[in-house]
C-alpha atoms as a PDB file:
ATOM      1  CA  UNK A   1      -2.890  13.649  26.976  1.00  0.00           C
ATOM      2  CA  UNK A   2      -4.247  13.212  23.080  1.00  0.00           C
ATOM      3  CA  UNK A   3      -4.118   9.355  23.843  1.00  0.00           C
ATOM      4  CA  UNK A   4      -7.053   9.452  26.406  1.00  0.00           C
ATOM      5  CA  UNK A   5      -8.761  12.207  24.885  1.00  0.00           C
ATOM      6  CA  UNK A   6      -9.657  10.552  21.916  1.00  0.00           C
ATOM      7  CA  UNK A   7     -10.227   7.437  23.586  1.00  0.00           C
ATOM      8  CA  UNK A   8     -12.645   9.531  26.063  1.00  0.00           C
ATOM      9  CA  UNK A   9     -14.473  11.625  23.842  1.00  0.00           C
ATOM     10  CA  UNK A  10     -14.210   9.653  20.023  1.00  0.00           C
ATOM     11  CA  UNK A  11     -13.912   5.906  21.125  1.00  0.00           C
ATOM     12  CA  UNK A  12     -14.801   5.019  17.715  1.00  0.00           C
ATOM     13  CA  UNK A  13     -11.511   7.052  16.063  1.00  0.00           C
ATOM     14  CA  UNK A  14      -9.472   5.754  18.860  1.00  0.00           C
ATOM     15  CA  UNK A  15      -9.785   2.387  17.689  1.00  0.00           C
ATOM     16  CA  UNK A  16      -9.543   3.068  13.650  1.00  0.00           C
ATOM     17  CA  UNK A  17      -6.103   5.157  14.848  1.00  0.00           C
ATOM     18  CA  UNK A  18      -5.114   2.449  17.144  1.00  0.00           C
ATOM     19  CA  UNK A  19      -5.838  -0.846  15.618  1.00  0.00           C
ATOM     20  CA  UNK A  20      -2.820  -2.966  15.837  1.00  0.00           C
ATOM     21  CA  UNK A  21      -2.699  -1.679  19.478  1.00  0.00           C
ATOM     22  CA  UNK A  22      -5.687  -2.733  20.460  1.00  0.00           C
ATOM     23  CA  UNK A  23      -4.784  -6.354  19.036  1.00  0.00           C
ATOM     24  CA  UNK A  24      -1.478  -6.462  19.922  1.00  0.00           C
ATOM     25  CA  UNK A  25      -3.643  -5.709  23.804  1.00  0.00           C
ATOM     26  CA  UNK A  26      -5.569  -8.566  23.246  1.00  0.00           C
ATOM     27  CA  UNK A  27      -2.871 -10.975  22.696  1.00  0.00           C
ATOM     28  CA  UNK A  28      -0.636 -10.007  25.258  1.00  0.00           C
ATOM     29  CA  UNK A  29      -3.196  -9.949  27.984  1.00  0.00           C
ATOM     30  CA  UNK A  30      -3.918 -13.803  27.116  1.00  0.00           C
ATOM     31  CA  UNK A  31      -0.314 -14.371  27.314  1.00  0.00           C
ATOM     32  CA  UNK A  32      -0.592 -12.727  31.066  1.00  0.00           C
ATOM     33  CA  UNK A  33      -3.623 -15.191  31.688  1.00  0.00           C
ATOM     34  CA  UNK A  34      -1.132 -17.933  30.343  1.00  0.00           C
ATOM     35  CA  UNK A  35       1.729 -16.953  33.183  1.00  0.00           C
ATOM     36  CA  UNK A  36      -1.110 -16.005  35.534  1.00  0.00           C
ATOM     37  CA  UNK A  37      -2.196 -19.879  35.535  1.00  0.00           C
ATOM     38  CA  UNK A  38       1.593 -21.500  36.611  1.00  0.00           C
ATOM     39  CA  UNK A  39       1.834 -18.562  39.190  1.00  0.00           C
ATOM     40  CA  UNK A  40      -1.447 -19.044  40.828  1.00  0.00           C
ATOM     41  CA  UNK A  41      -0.599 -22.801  41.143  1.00  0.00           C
ATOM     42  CA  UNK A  42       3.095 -21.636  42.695  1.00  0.00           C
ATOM     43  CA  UNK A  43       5.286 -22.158  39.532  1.00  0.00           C
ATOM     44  CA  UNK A  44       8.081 -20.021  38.398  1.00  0.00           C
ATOM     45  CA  UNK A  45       7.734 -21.194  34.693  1.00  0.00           C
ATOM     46  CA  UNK A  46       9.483 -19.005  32.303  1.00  0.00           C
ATOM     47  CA  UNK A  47       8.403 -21.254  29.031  1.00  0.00           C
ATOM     48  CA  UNK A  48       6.215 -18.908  27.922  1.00  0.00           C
ATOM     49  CA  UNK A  49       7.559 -17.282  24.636  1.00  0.00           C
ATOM     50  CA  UNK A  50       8.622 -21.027  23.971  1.00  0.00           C
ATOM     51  CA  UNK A  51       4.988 -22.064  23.389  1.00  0.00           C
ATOM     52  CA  UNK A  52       3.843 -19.388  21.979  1.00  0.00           C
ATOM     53  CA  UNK A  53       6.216 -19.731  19.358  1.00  0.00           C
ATOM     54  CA  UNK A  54       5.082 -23.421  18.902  1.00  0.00           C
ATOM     55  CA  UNK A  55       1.648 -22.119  18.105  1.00  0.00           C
ATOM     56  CA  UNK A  56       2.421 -19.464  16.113  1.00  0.00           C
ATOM     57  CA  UNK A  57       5.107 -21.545  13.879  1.00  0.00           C
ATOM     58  CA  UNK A  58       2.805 -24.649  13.899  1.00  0.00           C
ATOM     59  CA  UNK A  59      -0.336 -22.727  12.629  1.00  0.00           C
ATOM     60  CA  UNK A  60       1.667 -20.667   9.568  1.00  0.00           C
ATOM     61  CA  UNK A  61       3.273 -23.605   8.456  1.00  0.00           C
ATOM     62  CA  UNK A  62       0.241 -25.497   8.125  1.00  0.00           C
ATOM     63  CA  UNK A  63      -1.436 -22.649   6.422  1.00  0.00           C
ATOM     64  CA  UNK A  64       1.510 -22.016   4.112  1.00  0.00           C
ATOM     65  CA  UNK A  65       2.141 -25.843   3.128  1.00  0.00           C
ATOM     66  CA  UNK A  66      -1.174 -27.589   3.818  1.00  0.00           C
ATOM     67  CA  UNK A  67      -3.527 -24.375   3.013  1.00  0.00           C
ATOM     68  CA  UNK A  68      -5.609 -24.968   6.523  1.00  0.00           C
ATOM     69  CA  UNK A  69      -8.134 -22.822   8.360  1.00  0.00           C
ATOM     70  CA  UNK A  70      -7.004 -20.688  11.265  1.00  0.00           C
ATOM     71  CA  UNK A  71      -8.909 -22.972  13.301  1.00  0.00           C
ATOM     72  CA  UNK A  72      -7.412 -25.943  12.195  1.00  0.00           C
ATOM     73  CA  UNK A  73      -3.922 -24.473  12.378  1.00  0.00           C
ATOM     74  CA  UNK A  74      -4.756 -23.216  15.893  1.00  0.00           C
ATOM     75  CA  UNK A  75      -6.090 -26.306  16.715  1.00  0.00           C
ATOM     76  CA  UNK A  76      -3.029 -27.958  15.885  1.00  0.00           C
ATOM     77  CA  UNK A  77      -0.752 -25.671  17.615  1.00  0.00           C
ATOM     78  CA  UNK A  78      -2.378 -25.664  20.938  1.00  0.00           C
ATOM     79  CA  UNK A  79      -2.140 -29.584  20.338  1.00  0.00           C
ATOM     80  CA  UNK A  80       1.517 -29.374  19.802  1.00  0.00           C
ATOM     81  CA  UNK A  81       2.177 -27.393  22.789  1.00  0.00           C
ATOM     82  CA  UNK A  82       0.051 -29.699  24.991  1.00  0.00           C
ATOM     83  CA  UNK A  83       2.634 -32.825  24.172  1.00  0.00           C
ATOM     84  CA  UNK A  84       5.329 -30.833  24.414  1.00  0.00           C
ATOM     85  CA  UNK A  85       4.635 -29.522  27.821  1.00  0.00           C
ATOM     86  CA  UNK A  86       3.079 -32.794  28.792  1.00  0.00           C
ATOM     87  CA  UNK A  87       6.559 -34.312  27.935  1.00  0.00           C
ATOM     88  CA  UNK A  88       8.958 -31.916  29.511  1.00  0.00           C
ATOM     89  CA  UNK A  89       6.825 -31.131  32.530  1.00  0.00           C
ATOM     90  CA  UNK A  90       7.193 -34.679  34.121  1.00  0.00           C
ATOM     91  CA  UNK A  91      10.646 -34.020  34.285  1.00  0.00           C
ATOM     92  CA  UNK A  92      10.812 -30.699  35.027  1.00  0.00           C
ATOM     93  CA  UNK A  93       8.134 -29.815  37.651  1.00  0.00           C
ATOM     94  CA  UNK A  94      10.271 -31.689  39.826  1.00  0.00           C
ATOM     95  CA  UNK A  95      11.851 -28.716  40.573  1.00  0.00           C
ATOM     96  CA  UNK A  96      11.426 -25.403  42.176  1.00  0.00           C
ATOM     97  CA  UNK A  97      11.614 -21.808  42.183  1.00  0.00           C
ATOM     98  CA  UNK A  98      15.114 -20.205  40.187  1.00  0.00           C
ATOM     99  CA  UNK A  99      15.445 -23.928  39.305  1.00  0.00           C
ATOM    100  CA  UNK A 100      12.495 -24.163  37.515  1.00  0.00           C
ATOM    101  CA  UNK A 101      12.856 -21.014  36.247  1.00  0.00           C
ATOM    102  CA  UNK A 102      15.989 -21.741  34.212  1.00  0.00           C
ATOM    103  CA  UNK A 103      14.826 -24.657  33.283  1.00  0.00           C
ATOM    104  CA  UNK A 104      11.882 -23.428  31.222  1.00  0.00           C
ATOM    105  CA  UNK A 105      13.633 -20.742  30.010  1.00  0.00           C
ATOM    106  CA  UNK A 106      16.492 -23.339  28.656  1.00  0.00           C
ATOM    107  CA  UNK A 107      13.273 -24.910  27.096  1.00  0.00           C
ATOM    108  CA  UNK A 108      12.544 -21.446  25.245  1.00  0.00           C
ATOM    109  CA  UNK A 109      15.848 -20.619  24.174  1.00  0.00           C
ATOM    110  CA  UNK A 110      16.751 -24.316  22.641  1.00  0.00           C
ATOM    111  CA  UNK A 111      13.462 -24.230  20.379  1.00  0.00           C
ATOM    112  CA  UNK A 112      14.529 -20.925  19.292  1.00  0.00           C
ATOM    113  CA  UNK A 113      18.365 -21.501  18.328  1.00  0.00           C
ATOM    114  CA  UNK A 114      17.622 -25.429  18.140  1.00  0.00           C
ATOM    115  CA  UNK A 115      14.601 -24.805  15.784  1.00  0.00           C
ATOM    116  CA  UNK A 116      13.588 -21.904  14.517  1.00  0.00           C
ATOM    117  CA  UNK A 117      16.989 -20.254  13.189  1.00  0.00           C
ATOM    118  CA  UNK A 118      18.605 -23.413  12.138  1.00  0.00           C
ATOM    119  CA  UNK A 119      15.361 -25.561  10.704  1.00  0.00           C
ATOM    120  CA  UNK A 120      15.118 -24.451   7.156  1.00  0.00           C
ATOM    121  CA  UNK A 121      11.060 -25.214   7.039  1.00  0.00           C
ATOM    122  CA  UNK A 122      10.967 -22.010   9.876  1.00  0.00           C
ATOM    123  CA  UNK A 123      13.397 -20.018   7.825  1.00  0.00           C
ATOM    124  CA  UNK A 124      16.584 -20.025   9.581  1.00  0.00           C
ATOM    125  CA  UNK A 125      15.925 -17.432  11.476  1.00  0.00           C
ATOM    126  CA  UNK A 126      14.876 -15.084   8.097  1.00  0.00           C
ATOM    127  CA  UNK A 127      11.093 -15.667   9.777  1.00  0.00           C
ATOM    128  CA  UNK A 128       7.789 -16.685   7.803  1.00  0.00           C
ATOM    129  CA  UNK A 129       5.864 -14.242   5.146  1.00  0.00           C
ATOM    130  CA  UNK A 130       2.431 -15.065   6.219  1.00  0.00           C
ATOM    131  CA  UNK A 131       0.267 -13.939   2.781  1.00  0.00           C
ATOM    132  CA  UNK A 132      -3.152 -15.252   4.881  1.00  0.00           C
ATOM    133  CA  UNK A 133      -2.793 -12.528   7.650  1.00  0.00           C
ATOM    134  CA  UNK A 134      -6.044 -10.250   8.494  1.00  0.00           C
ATOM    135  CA  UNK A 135      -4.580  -7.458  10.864  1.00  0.00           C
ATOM    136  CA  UNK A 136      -7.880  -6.166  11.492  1.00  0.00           C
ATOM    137  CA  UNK A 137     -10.366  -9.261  11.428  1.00  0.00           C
ATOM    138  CA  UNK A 138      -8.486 -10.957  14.283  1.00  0.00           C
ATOM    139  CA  UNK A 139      -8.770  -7.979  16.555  1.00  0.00           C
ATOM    140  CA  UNK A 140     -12.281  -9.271  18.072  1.00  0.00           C
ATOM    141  CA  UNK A 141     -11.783 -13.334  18.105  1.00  0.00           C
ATOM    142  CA  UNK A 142      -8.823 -12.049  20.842  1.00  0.00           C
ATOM    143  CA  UNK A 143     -10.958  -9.784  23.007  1.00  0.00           C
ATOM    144  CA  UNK A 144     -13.568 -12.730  22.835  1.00  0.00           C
ATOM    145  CA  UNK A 145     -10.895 -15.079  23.993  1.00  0.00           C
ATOM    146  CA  UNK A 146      -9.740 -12.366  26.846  1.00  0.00           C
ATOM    147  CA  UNK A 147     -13.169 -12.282  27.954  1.00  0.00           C
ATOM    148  CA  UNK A 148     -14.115 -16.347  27.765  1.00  0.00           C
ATOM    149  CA  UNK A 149     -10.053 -17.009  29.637  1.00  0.00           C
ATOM    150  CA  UNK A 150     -10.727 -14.786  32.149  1.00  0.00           C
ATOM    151  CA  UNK A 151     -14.512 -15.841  33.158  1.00  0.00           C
ATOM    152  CA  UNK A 152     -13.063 -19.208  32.647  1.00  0.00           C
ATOM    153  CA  UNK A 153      -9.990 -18.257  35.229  1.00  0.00           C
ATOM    154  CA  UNK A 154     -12.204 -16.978  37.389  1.00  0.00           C
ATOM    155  CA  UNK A 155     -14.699 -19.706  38.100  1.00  0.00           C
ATOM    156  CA  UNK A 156     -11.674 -22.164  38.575  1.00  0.00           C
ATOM    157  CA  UNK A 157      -9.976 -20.300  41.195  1.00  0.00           C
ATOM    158  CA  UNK A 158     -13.519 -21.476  43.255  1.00  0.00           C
ATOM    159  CA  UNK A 159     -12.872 -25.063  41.935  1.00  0.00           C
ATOM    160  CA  UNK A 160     -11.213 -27.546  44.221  1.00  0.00           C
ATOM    161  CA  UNK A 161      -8.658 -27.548  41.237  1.00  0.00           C
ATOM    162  CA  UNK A 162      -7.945 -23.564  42.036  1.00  0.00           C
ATOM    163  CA  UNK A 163      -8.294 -24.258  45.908  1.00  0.00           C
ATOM    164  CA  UNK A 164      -5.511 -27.183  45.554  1.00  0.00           C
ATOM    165  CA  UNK A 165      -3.273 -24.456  43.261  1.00  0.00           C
ATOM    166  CA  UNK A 166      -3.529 -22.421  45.827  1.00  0.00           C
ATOM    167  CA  UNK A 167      -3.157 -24.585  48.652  1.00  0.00           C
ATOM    168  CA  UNK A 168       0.611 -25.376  46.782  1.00  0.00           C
ATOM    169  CA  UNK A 169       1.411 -21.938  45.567  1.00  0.00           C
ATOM    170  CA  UNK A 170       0.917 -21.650  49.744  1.00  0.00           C
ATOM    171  CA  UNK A 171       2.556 -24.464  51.325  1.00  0.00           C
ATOM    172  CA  UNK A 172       3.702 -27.349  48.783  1.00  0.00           C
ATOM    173  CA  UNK A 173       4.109 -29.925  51.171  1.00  0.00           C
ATOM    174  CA  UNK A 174       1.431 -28.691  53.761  1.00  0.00           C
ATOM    175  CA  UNK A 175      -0.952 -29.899  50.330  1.00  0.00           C
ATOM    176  CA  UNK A 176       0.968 -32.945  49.916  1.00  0.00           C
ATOM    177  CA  UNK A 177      -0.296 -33.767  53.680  1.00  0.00           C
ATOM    178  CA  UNK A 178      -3.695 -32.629  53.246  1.00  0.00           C
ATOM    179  CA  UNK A 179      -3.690 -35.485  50.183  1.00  0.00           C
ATOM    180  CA  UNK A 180      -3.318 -33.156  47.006  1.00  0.00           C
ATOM    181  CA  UNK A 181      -1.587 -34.452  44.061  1.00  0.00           C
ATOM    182  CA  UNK A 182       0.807 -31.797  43.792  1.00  0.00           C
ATOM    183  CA  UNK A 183       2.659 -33.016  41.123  1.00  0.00           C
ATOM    184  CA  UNK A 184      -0.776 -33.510  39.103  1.00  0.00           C
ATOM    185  CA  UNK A 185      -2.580 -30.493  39.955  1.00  0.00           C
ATOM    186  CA  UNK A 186       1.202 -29.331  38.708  1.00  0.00           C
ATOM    187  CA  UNK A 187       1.635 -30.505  35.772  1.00  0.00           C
ATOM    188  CA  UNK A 188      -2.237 -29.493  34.911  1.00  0.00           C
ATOM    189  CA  UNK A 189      -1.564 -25.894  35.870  1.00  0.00           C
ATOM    190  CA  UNK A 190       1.607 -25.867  33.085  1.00  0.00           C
ATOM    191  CA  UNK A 191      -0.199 -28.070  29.937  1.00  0.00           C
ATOM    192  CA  UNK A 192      -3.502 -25.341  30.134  1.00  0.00           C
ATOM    193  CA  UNK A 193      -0.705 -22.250  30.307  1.00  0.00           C
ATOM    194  CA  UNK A 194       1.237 -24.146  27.501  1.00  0.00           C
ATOM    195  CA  UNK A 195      -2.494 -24.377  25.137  1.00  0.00           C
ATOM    196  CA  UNK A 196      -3.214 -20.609  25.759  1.00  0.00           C
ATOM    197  CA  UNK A 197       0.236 -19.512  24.900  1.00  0.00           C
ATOM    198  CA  UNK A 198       0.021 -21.506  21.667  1.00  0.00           C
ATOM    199  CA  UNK A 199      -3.462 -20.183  21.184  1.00  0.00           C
ATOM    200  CA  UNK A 200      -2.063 -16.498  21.741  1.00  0.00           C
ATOM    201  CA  UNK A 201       0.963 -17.082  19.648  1.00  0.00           C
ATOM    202  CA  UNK A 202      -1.555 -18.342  17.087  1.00  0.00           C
ATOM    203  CA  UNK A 203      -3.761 -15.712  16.797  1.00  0.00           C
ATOM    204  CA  UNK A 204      -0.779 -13.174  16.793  1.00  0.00           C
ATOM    205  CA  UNK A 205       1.089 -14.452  14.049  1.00  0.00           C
ATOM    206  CA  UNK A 206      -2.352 -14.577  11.622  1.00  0.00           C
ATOM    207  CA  UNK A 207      -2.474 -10.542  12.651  1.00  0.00           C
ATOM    208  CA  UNK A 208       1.043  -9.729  10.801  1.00  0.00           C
ATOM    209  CA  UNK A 209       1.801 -10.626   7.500  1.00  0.00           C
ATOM    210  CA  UNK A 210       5.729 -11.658   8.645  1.00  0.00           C
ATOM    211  CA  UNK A 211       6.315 -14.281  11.520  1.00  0.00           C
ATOM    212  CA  UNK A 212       9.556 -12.464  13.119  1.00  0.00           C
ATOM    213  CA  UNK A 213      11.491 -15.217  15.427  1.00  0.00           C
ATOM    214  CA  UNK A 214      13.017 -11.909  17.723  1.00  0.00           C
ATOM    215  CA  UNK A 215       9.422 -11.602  18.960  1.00  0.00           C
ATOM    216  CA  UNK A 216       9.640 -15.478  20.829  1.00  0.00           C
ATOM    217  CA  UNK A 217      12.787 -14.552  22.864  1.00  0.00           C
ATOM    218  CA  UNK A 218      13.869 -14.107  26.680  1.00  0.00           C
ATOM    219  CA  UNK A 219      12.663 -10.499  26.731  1.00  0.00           C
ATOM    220  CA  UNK A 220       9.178 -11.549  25.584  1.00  0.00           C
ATOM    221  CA  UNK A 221       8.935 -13.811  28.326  1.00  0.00           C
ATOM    222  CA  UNK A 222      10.134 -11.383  31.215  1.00  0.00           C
ATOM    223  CA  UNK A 223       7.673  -9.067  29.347  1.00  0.00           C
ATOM    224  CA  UNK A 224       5.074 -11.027  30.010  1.00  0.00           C
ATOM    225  CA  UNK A 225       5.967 -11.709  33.959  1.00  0.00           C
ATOM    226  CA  UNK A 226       6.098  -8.766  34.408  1.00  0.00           C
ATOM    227  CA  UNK A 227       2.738  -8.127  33.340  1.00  0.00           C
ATOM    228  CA  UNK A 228       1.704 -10.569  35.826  1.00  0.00           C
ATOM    229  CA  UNK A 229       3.659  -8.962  38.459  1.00  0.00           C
ATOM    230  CA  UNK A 230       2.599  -5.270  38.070  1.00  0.00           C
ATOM    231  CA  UNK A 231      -1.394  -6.264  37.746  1.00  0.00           C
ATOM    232  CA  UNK A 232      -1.100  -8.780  40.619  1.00  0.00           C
ATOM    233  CA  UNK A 233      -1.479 -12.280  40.565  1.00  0.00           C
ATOM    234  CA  UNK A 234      -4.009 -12.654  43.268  1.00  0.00           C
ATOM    235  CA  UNK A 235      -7.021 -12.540  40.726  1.00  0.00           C
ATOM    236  CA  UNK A 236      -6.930 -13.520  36.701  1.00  0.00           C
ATOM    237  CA  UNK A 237      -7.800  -9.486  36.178  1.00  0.00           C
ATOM    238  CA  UNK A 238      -4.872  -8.261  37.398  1.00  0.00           C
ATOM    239  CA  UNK A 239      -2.473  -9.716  34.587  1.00  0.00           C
ATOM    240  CA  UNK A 240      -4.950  -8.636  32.672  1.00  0.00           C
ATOM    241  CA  UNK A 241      -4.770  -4.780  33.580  1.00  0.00           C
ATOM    242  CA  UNK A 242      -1.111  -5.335  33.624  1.00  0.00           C
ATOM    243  CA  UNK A 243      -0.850  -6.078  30.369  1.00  0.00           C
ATOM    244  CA  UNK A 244      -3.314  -3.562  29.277  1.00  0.00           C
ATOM    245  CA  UNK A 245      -1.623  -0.807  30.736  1.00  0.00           C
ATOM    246  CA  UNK A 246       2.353  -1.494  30.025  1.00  0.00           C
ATOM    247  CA  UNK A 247       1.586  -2.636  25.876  1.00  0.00           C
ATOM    248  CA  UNK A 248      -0.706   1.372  26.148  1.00  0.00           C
ATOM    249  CA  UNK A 249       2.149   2.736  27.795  1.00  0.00           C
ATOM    250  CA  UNK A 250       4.870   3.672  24.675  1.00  0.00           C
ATOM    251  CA  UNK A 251       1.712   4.798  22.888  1.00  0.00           C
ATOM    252  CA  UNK A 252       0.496   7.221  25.502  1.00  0.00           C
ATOM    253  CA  UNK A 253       3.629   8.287  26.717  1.00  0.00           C
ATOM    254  CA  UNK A 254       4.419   9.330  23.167  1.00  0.00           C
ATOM    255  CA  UNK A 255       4.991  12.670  24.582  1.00  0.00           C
ATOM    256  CA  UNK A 256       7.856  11.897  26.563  1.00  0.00           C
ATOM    257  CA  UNK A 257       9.759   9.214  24.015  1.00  0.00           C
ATOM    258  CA  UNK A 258      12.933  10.476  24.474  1.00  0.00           C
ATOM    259  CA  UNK A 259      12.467   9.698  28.265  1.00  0.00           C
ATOM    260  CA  UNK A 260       9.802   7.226  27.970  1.00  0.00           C
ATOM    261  CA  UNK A 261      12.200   3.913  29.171  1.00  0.00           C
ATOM    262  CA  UNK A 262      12.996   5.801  32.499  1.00  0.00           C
ATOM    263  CA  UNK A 263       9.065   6.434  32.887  1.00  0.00           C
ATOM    264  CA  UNK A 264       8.293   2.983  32.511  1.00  0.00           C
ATOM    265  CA  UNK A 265      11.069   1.377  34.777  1.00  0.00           C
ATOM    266  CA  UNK A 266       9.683   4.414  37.294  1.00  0.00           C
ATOM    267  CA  UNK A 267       6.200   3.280  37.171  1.00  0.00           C
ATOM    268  CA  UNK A 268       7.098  -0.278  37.640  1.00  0.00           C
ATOM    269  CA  UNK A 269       9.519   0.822  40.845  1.00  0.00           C
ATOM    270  CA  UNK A 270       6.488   2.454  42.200  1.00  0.00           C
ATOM    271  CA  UNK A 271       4.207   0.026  42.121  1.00  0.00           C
ATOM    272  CA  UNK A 272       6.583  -2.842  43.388  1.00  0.00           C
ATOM    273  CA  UNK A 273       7.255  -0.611  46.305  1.00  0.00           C
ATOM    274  CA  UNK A 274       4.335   0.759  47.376  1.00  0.00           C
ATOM    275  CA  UNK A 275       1.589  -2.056  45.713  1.00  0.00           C
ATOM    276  CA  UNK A 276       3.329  -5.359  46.026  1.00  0.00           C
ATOM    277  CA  UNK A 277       0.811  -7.110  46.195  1.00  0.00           C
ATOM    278  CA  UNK A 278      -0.340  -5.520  42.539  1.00  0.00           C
ATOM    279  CA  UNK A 279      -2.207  -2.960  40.917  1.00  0.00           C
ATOM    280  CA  UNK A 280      -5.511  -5.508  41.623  1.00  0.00           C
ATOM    281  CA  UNK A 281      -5.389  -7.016  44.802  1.00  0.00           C
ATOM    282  CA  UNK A 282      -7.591  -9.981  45.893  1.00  0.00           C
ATOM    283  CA  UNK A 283      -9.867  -8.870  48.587  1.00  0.00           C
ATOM    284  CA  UNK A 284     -10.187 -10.848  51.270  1.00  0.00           C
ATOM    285  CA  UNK A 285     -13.763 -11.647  52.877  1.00  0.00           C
ATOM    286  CA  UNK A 286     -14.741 -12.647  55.900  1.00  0.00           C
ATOM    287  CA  UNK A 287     -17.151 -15.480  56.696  1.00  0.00           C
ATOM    288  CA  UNK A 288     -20.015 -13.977  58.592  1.00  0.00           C
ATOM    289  CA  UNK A 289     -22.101 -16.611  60.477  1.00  0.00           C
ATOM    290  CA  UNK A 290     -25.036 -18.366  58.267  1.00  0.00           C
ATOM    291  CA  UNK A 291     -28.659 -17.707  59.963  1.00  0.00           C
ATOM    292  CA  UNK A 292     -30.308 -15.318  62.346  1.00  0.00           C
ATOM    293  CA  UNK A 293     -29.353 -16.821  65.433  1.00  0.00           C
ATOM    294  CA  UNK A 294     -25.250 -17.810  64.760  1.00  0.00           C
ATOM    295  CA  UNK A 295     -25.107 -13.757  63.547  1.00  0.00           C
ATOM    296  CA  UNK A 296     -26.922 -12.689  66.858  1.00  0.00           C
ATOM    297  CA  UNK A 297     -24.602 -14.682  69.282  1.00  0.00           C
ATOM    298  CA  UNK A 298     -22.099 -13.070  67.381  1.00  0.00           C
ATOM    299  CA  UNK A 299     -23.196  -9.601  68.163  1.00  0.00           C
ATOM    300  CA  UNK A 300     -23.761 -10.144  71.219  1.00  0.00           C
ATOM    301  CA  UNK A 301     -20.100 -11.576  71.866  1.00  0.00           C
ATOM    302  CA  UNK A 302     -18.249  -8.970  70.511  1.00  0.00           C
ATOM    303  CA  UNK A 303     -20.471  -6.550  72.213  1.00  0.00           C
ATOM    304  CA  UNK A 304     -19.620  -8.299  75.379  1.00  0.00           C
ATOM    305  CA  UNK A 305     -15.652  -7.833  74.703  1.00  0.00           C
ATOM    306  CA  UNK A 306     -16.218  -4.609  74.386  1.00  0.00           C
ATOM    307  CA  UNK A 307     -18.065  -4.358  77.198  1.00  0.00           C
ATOM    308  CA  UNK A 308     -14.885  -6.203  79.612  1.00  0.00           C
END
């Protein structure tokens, strides 16, 4: 009960105490947005630890060898991951469901034991000592980047681009008919969650002074799904509040450690059972008829059903 206390009644001290939460927050709610983005358009894609790892690798190696900005080194790692996911999406959005599920997560796992533990420039698996880190300074260019994602999420789920995701993540060939490019609108949905999964792994490696390669592994990426899957992916918020809530959990539930894996795989059976759809649920709204007239017939109608 300390946890939300302090963060009730001295806001200020809960965030000098709780720094590298707060940040480490930030970054996994943008990797939520990241699997919110190939879920909304009706992808399983499990790549994301993979590119988040490109950025993050990309961006310290070009600060440690070429002495570049963070911006440049982001830059360049959201570039990176664009290519790559340009290059092995064609191939690979062919396919559906588990299929593409194992797919991207063979992508993950052969840049991590292809790459990064047997490419000496990434250290062989001993990780990266990252001397240019600023734990604290990067804490509000991520909650800028939460809020500018999400707004950004938002107004393109009332796009015809989000209308034709969801018109696949519906009924894939039901679009096809209806003359959506699925495979474009596809591969679109994967290259923008491969950039902000660079960008996140980016701006999480320049918070820690040591780039450790365990961190860009299966478990990250189920971490993050279920994020997605516990805030609901109806709406870009729920990720969001998903991630929010499980990276506070071990912190607030410091009173129960010895019992605090059983409280979290409780928490998460609740909510699948009993909120399916998510802790934030879309709402759905009806049309009600434009102009005084339409809204009077209307009235009038129903009040004649009644009426029978």
């Amino acid at each position: 009960m300390g946890f939300f206390i302090q963060l009730l009644t001295d806001p200020v001290g809960f965030y000098n105490a709780h720094e590298l939460l707060v940040a480490q927050c930030g970054v996994n709610a943008l990797l939520a947005i990241s699997i919110w983005l190939t879920l909304y358009a009706g992808q399983l894609a499990l790549a994301t630890a993979g590119f988040m790892a490109v950025g993050a690798y990309t961006s310290v190696l070009l600060a440690i060898h070429q002495h570049t900005s963070l911006v440049a080194g982001t830059v360049s790692g959201c570039a990176l991951a664009a290519v790559i996911a340009a290059l092995i999406g064609l191939p690979v959005l062919r396919l559906r469901g588990v299929f593409l599920a194992i797919a991207t997560i063979g992508f993950g796992e052969a840049l991590r034991f292809g790459v990064i533990l047997n490419w000496p420039l990434t250290g062989e698996g001993q990780g990266l000592t990252n001397l240019g880190a600023n734990p604290t300074g990067g804490i509000l260019p991520v909650w800028i980047s939460v809020a500018a994602l999400a707004y950004l999420g938002w107004r393109i789920t009332r796009t015809r681009l989000g209308q034709a995701w969801a018109a696949i993540r519906e009924d894939e060939l039901a679009a096809a008919a209806s003359a959506i490019d699925v495979r474009a609108h596809k591969l679109v949905a994967f290259v923008l969650s491969a950039v902000i999964a660079a960008y996140a792994g980016a701006l999480d490696a320049h918070l820690n002074f040591f780039v450790d390669p365990t961190e860009y592994g299966f478990d990250r990426t189920v971490q993050v799904l279920v994020f997605a899957v516990l805030g609901g992916i109806g709406s870009v918020a729920g990720p969001i509040v998903g991630a929010v809530a499980l990276t506070a959990l071990p912190e607030a539930a410091r009173w129960a450690s010895d019992y605090r894996d059983v409280l979290y795989g409780a928490i998460l059976m609740v909510v699948v059972v009993f909120r399916p759809q998510g802790l934030i649920a879309r709402r759905r709204q009806t049309r009600r008829p434009d102009g005084l007239w339409p809204r009077l017939r209307s009235r009038l109608g129903l009040a004649a059903t009644r009426a029978q």
